[in-house]
Protein backbone atom coordinates (compact mmCIF):
# COMPACT_ATOMS: atom_id res chain seq x y z
CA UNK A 1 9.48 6.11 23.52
CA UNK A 2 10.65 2.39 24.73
CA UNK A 3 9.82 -0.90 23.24
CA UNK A 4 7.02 -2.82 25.14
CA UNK A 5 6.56 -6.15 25.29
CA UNK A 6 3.57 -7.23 24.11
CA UNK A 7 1.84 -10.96 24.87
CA UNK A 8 1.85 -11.82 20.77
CA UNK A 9 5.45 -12.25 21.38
CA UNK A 10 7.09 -9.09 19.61
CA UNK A 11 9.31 -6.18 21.47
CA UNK A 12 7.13 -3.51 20.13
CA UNK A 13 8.21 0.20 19.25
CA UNK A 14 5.20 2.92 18.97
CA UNK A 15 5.23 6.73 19.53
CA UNK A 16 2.05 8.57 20.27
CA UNK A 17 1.92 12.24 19.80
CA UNK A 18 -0.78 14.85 19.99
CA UNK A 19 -4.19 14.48 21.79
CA UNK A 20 -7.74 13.57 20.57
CA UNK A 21 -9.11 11.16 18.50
CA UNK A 22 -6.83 8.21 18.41
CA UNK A 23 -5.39 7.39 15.19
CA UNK A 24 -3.07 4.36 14.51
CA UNK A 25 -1.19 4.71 11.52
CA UNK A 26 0.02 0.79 9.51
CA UNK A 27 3.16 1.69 7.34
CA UNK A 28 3.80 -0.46 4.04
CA UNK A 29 5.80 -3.56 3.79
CA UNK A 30 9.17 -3.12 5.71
CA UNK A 31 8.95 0.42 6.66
CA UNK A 32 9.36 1.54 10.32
CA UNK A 33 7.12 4.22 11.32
CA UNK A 34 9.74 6.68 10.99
CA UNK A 35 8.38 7.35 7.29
CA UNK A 36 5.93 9.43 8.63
CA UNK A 37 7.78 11.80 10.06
CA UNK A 38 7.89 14.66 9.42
CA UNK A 39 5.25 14.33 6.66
CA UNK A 40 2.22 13.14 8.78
CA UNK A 41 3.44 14.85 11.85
CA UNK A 42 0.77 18.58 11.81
CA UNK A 43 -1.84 15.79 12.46
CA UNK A 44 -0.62 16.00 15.59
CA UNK A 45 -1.89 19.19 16.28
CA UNK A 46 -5.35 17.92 16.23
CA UNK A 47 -5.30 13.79 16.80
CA UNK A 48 -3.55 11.51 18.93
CA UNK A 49 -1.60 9.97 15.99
CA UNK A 50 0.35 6.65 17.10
CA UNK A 51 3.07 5.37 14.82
CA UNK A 52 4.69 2.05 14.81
CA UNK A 53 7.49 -0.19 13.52
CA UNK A 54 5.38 -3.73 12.70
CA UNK A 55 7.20 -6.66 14.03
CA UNK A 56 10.91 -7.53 12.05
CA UNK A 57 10.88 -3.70 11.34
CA UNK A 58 12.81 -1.06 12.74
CA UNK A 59 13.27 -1.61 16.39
CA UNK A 60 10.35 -4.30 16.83
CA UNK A 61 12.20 -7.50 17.08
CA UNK A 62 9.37 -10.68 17.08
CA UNK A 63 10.24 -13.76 18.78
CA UNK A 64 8.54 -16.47 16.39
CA UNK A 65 10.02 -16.99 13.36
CA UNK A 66 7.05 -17.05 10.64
CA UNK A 67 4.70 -13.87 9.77
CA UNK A 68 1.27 -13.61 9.04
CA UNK A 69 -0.82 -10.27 8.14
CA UNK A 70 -3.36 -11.85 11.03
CA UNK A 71 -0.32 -11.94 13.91
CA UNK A 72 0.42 -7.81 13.14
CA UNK A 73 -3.12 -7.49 13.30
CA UNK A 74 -3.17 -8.70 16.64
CA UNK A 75 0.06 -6.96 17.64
CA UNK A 76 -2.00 -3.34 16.83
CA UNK A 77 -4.77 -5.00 19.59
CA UNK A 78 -2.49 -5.87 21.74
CA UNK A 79 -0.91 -2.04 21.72
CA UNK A 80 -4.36 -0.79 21.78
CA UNK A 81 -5.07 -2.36 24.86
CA UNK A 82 -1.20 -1.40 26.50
CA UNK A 83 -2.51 2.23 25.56
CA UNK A 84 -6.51 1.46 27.05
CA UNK A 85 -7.34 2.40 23.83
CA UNK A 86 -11.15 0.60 23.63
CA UNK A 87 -11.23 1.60 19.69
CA UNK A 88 -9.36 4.07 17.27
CA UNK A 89 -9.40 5.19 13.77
CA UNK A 90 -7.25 3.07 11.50
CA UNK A 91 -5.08 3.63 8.33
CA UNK A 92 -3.05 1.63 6.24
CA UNK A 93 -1.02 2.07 3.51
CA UNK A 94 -0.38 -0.63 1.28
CA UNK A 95 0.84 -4.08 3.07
CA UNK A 96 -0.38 -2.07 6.05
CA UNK A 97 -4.08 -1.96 4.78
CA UNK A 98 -4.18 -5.68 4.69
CA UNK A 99 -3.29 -5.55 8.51
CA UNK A 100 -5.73 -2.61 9.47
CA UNK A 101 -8.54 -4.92 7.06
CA UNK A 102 -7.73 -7.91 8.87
CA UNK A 103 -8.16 -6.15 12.37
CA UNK A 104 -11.15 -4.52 11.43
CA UNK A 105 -12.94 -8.04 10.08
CA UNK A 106 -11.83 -9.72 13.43
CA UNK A 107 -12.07 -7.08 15.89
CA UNK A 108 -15.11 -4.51 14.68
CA UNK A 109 -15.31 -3.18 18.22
CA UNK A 110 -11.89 -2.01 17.73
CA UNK A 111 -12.36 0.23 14.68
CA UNK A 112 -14.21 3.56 14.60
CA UNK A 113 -13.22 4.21 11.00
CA UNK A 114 -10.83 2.43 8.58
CA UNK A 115 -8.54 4.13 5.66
CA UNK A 116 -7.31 1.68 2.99
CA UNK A 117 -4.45 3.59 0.99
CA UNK A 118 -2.98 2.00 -1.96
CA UNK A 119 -3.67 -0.96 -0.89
CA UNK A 120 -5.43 -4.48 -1.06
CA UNK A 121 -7.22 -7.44 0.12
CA UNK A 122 -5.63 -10.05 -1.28
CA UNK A 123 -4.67 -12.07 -4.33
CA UNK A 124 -7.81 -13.12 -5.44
CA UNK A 125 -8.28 -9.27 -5.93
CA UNK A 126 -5.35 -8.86 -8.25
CA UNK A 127 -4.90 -9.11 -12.00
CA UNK A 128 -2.63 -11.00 -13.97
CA UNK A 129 0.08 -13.22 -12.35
CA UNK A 130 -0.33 -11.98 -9.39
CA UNK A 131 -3.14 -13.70 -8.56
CA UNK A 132 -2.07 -16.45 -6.95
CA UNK A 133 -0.69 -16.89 -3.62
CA UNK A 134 3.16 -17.08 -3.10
CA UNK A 135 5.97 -14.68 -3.55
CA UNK A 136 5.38 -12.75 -7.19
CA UNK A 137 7.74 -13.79 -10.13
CA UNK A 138 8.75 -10.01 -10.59
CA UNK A 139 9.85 -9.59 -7.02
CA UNK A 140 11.88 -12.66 -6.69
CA UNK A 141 13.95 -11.96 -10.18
CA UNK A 142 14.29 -8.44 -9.11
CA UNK A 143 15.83 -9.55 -5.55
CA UNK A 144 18.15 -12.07 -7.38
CA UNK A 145 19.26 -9.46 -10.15
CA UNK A 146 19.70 -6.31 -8.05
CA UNK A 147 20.42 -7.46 -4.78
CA UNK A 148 18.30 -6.22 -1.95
CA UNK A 149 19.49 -2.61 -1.48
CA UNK A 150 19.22 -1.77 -5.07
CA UNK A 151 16.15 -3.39 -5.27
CA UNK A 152 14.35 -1.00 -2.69
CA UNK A 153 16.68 2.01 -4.29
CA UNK A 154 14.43 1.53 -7.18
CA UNK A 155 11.90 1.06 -6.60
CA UNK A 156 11.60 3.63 -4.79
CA UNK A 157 13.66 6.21 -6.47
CA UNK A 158 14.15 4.90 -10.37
CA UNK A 159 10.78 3.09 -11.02
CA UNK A 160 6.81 4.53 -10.98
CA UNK A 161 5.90 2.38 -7.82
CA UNK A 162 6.23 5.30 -5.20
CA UNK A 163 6.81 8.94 -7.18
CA UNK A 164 5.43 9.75 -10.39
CA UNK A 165 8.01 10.52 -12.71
CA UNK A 166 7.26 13.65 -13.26
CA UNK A 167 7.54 14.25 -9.51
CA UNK A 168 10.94 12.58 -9.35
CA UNK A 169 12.36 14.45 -13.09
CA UNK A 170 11.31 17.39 -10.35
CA UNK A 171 11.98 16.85 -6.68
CA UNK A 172 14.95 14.18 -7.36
CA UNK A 173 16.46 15.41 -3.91
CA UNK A 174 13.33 14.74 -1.96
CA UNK A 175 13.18 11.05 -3.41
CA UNK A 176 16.27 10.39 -2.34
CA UNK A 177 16.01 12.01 1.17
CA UNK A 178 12.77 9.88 0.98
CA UNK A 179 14.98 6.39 0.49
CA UNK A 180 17.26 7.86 3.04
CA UNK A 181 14.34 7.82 5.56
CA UNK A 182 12.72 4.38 4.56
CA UNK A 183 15.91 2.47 4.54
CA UNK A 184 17.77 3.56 7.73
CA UNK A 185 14.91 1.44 9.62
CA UNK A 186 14.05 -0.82 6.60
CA UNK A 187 13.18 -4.37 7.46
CA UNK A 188 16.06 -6.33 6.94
CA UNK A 189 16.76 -8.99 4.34
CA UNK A 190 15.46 -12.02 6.19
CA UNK A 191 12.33 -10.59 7.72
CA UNK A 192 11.81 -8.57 4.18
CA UNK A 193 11.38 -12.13 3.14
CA UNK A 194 8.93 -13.12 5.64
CA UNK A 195 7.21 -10.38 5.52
CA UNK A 196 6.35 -10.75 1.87
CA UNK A 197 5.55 -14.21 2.50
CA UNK A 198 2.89 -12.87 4.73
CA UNK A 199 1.83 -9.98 2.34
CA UNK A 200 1.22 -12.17 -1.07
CA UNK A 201 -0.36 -15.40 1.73
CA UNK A 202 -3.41 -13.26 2.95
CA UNK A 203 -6.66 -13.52 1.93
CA UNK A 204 -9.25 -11.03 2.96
CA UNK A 205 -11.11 -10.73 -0.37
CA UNK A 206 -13.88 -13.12 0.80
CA UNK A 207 -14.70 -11.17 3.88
CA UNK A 208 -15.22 -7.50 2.69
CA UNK A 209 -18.27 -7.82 3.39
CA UNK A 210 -17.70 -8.65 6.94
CA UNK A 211 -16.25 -4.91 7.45
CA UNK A 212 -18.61 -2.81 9.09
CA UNK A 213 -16.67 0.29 9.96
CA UNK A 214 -16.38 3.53 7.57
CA UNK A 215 -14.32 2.64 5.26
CA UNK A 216 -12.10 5.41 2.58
CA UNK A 217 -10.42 3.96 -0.28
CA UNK A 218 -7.49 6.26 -0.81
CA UNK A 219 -5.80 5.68 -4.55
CA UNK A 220 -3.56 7.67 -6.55
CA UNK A 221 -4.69 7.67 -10.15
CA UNK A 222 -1.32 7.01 -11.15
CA UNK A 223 -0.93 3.68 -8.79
CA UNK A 224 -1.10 0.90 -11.75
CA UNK A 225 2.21 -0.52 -11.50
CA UNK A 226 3.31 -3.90 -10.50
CA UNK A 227 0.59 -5.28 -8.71
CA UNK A 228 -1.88 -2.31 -9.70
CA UNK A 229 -3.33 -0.66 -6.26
CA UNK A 230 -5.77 1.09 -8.46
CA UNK A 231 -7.36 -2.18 -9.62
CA UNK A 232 -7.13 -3.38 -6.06
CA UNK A 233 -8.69 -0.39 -4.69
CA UNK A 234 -12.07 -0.44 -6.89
CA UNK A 235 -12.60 -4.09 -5.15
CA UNK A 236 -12.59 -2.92 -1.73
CA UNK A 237 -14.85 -0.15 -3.21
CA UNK A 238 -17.15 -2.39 -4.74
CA UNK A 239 -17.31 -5.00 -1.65
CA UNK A 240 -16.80 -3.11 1.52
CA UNK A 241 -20.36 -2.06 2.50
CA UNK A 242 -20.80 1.56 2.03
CA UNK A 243 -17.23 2.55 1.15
CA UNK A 244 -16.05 5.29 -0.15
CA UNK A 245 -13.62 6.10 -2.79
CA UNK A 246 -11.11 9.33 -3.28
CA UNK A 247 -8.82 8.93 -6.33
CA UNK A 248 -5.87 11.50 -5.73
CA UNK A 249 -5.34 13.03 -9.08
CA UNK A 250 -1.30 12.59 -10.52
CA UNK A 251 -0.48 10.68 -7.64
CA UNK A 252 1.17 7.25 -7.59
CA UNK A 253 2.08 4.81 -4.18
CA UNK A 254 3.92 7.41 -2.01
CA UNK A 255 0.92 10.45 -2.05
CA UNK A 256 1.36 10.38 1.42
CA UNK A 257 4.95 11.82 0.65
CA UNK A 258 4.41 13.57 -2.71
CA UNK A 259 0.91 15.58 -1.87
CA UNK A 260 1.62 15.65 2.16
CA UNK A 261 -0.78 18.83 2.43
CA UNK A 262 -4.08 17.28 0.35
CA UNK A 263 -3.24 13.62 1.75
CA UNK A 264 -3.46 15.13 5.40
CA UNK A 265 -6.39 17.26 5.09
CA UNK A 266 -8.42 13.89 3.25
CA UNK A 267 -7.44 12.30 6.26
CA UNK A 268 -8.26 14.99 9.17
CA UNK A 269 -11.44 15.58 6.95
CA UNK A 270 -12.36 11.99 7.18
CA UNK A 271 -11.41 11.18 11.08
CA UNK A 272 -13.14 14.81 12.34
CA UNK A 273 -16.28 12.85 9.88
CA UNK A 274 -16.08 9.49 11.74
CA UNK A 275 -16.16 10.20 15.56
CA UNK A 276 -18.23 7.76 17.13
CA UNK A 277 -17.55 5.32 19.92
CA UNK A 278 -18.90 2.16 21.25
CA UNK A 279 -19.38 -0.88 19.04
CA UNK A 280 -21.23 -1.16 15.76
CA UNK A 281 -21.01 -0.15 12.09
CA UNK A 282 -22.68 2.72 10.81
């Protein structure tokens, strides 16, 4: 589909496919929305899914030169309202929760039902080091001592972050058909940067309680390391009013590549759940 040009100021790429309940799918930091294809593609067959590369990703080029989780919050709005879409179903993954959280404290007309997978709300829900804002020690010395390509190669493909490594020891061709995938539209090196900047800068923790749509918490049991998602995920449990929680069992960061058949029927089971329209919480 082409790039539109949306009034936040980015040259935005989406695809929509399938018919039904609208749901917009937020990839993880620097991912186009190519990564969820051809994994997340059978919802198709029963929801309007809508994929798309956030701004400095893929083929969405942004015109101002500083990122904020709050600006691709507003870029999803903006899209919504190029594709009269009054309110949709929202799921992030990762970096991508923190945008799909920030759109749904801002804009609760806009969000029938929100899924928050692997991800956060900010630093003040983190442990260790990592709670404070700026870019992480870890990430920085990894950047300088690998280089950026190798970084991403692995953590990705070497480390726990995205496959188990059971799963990898396993399926070591489908991890790296998985890298192949991720890093032909990757973010590049400059807007990685700003994109992190914007990732480890937000703050959402103080507002949970401001989210009044549905809300899953999708976690892998297995999602503890770096910045441990699984610690992250039992605060948006514990402050989100009336959240849920579903702990995928041997599953680290990528589930949504590792268990594609349970991820996809949590997610169908919890949109086909959440149909409503019109504003309001629950």
């Amino acid at each position: 589909m082409p790039n539109v040009k949306l009034p936040t100021g980015v040259d935005f790429y989406y695809e929509s496919h399938g018919q039904g309940e609208p749901l917009i799918f937020v990839p993880s930091t620097a991912f186009s929305g190519e990564v969820w294809k051809p994994s997340q593609m059978p919802l198709a067959e029963s929801l309007n899914i809508i994929f798309h590369d956030p701004r400095g990703c893929g083929r969405s080029v942004a015109a101002q030169g500083v990122y904020t989780i709050e600006q691709m919050a507003l870029d999803i709005v903006a899209l919504m309202d190029h594709l009269q879409i009054q309110s949709a179903h929202l799921i992030g993954h990762s970096m991508g929760g923190r945008i799909a959280l920030s759109l749904a404290q801002n804009f609760p007309g806009r969000v029938k039902s929100l899924i928050m997978a692997a991800s956060g709300s900010g630093p003040a829900a983190r442990s260790g080091p990592d709670c404070v804002t700026g870019l992480p020690h870890r990430l920085v010395l990894g950047l300088v001592e690998m280089g950026f390509e190798k970084y991403i190669h692995h953590e990705i493909c070497e480390s726990d972050a995205f496959f188990t490594k059971e799963y990898r020891d396993r399926h070591p061709e489908e991890v790296k058909e998985f890298f192949k995938l991720a890093w032909a539209t990757h973010a590049k090196l400059p807007q990685f940067i700003h994109l992190c900047i914007a990732r480890h800068n937000f703050e959402g923790t103080h507002r949970l309680g401001d989210v009044e749509a549905p809300t899953l918490v999708l976690i892998g049991d297995a999602d503890t390391a770096g910045s441990n998602h699984m610690g992250q995920a039992k605060v948006l449990a514990e402050r989100i009013p009336g959240a849920e929680m579903k702990v995928l069992k041997g599953q680290s960061h990528g589930f949504f590549w590792q268990a594609t058949e349970e991820t996809n029927r949590v997610i169908l089971d919890w949109v086909n759940a959440h149909r409503r329209t019109g504003y309001g919480g629950r």
